[in-house]
C-alpha atoms as a PDB file:
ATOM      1  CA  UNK A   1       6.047   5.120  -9.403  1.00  0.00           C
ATOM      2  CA  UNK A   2       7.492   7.842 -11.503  1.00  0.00           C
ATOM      3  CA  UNK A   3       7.085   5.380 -14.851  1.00  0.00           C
ATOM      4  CA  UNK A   4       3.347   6.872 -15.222  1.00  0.00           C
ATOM      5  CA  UNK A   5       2.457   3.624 -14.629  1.00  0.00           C
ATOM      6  CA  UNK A   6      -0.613   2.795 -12.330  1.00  0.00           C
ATOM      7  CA  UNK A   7       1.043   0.464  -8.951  1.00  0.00           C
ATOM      8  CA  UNK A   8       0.368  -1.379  -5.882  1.00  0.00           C
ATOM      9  CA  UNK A   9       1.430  -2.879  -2.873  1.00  0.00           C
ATOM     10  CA  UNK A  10      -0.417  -5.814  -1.578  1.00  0.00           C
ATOM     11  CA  UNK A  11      -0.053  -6.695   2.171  1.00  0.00           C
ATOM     12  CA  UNK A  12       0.829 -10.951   1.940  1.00  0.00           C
ATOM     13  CA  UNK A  13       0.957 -11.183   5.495  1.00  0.00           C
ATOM     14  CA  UNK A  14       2.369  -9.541   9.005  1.00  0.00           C
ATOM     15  CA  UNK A  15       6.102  -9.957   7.821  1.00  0.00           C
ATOM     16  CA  UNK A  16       5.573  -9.720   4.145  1.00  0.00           C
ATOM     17  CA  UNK A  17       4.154  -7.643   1.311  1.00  0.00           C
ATOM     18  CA  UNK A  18       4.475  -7.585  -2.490  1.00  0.00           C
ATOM     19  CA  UNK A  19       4.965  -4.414  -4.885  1.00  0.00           C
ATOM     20  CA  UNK A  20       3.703  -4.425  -8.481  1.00  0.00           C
ATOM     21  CA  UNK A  21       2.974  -2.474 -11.603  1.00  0.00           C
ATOM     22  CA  UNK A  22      -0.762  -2.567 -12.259  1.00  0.00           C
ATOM     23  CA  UNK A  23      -1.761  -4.304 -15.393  1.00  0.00           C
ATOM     24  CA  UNK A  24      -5.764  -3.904 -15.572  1.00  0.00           C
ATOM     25  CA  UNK A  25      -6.054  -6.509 -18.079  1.00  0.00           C
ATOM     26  CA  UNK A  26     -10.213  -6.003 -18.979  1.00  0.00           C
ATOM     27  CA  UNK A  27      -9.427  -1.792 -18.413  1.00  0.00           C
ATOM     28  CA  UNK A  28     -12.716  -1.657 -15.941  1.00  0.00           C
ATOM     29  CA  UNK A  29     -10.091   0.124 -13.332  1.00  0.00           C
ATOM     30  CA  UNK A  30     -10.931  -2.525 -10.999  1.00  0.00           C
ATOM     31  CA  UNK A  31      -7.935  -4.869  -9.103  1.00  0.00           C
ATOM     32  CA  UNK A  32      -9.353  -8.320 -10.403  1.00  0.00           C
ATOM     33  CA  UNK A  33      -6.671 -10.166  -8.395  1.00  0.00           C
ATOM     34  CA  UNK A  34      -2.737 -11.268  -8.566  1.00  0.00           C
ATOM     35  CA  UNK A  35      -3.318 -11.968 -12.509  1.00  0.00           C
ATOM     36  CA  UNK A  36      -3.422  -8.412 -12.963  1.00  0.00           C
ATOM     37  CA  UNK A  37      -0.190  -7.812 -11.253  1.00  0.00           C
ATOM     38  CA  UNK A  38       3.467  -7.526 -13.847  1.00  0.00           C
ATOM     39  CA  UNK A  39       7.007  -6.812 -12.168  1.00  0.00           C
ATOM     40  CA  UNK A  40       5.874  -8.099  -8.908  1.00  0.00           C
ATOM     41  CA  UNK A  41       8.533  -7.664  -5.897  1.00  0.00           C
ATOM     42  CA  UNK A  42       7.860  -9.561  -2.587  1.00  0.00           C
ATOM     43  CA  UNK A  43       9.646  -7.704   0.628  1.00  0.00           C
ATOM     44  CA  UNK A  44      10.239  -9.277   3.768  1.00  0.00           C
ATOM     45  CA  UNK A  45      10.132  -7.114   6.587  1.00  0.00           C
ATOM     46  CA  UNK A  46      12.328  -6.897   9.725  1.00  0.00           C
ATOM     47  CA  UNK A  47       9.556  -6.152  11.986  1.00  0.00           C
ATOM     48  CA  UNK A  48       6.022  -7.128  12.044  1.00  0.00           C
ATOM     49  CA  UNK A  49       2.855  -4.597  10.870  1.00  0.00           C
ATOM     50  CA  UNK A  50      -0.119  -4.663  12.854  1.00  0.00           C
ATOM     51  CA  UNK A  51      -1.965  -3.091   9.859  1.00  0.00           C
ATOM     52  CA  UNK A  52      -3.298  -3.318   7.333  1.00  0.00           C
ATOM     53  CA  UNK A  53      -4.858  -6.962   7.285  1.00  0.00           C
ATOM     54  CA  UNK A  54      -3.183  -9.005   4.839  1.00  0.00           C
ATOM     55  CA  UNK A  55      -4.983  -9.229   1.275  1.00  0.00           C
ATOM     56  CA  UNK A  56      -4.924  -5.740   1.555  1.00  0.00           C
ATOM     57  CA  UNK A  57      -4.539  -4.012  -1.718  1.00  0.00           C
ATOM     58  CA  UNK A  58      -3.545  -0.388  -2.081  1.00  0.00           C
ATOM     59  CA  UNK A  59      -3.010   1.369  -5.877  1.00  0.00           C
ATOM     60  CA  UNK A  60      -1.033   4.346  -7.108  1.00  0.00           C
ATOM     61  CA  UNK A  61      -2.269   5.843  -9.925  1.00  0.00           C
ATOM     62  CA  UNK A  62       0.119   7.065 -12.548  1.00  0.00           C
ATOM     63  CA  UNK A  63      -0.320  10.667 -10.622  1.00  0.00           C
ATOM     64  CA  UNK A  64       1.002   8.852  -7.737  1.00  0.00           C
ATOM     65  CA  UNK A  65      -3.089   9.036  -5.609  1.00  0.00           C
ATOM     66  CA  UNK A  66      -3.898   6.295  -3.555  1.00  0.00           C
ATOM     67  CA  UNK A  67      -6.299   4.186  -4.774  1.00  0.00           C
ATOM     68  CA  UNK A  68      -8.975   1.286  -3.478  1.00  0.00           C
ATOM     69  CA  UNK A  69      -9.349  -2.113  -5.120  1.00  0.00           C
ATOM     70  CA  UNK A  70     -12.280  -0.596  -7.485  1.00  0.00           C
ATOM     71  CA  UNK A  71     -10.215   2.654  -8.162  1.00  0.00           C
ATOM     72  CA  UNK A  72     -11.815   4.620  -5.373  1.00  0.00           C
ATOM     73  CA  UNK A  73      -9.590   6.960  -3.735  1.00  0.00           C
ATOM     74  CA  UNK A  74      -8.381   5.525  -0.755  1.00  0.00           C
ATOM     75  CA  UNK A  75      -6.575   5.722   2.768  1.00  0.00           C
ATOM     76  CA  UNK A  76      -5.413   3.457   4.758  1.00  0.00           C
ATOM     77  CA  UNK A  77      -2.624   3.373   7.995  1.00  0.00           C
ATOM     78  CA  UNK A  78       0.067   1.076   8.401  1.00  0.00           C
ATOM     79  CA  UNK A  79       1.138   0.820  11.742  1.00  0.00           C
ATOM     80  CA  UNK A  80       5.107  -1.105  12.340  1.00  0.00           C
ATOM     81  CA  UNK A  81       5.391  -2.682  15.369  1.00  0.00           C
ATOM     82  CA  UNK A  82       9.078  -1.494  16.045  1.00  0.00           C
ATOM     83  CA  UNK A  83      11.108   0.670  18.283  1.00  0.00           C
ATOM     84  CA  UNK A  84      11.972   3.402  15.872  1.00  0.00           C
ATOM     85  CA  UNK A  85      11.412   7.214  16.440  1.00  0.00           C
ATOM     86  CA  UNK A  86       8.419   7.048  13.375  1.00  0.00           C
ATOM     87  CA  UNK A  87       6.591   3.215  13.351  1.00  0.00           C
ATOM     88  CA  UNK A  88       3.490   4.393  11.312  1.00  0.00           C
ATOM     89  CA  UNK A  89       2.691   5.535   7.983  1.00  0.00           C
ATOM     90  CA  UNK A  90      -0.906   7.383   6.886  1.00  0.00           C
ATOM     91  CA  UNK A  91      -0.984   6.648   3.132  1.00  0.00           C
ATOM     92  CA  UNK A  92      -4.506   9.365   2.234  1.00  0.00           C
ATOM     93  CA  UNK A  93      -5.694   9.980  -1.577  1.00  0.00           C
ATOM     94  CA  UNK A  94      -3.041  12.605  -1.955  1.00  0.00           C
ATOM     95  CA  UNK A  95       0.057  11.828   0.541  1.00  0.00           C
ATOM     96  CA  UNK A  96       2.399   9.545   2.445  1.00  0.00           C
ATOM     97  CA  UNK A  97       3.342  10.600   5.932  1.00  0.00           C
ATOM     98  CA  UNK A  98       5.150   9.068   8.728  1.00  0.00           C
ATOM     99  CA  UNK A  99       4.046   9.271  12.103  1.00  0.00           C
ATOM    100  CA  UNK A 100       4.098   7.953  15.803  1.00  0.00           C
ATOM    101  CA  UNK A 101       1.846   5.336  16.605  1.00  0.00           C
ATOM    102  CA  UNK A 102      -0.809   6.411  19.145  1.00  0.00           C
ATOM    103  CA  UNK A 103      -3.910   4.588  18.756  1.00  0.00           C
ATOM    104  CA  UNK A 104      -3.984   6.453  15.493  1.00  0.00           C
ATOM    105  CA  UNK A 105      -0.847   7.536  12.740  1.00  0.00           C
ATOM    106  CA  UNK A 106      -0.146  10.982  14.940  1.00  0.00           C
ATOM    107  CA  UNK A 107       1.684  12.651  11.817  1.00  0.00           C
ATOM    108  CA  UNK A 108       4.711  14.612  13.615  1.00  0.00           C
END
């Protein structure tokens, strides 16, 4: 994400998700879909996430903020469903934590 390139991660499914460099091909800073996605890199996963749904879509802006689908800024948690001492990560417009899962990301 240091490139100063806009990014993304889209959720595929419970196991898998999919990094990319954003490529807004009609520049209206909307996410029109995987045809605006270059450099894509699917990731298998060990253990399952119970969040976010898949289809989920989360950008980086070339500042590194979270972004929604239409270039709002956005939040979202991701919640691992794995023994580990952190198994949740609270992405907001201006930071990535990791956290214990609680009902909620508890950021420790």
């Amino acid at each position: 994400m240091n490139t100063g390139m806009p990014h993304g991660i889209r959720f595929d499914n419970s196991k898998q998700y999919t990094t990319f460099t954003f490529n807004d091909k009609n520049y209206n800073l909307v996410y029109d879909g995987v045809s605006e996605e270059a450099d894509t890199k699917s990731v298998t996963l060990k253990y399952s996430l119970d969040g976010p749904n898949s289809g989920t879509v989360i950008l980086f802006d070339k500042s590194g903020m979270a972004r929604t689908k239409n270039w709002g800024l956005g939040n979202c948690t991701i919640y691992i469903n794995s023994p580990a001492r952190y198994n949740c990560i609270a992405v907001s417009n201006s930071r990535i934590k990791m956290g214990v899962w609680d009902g909620k990301c508890e950021v420790k």
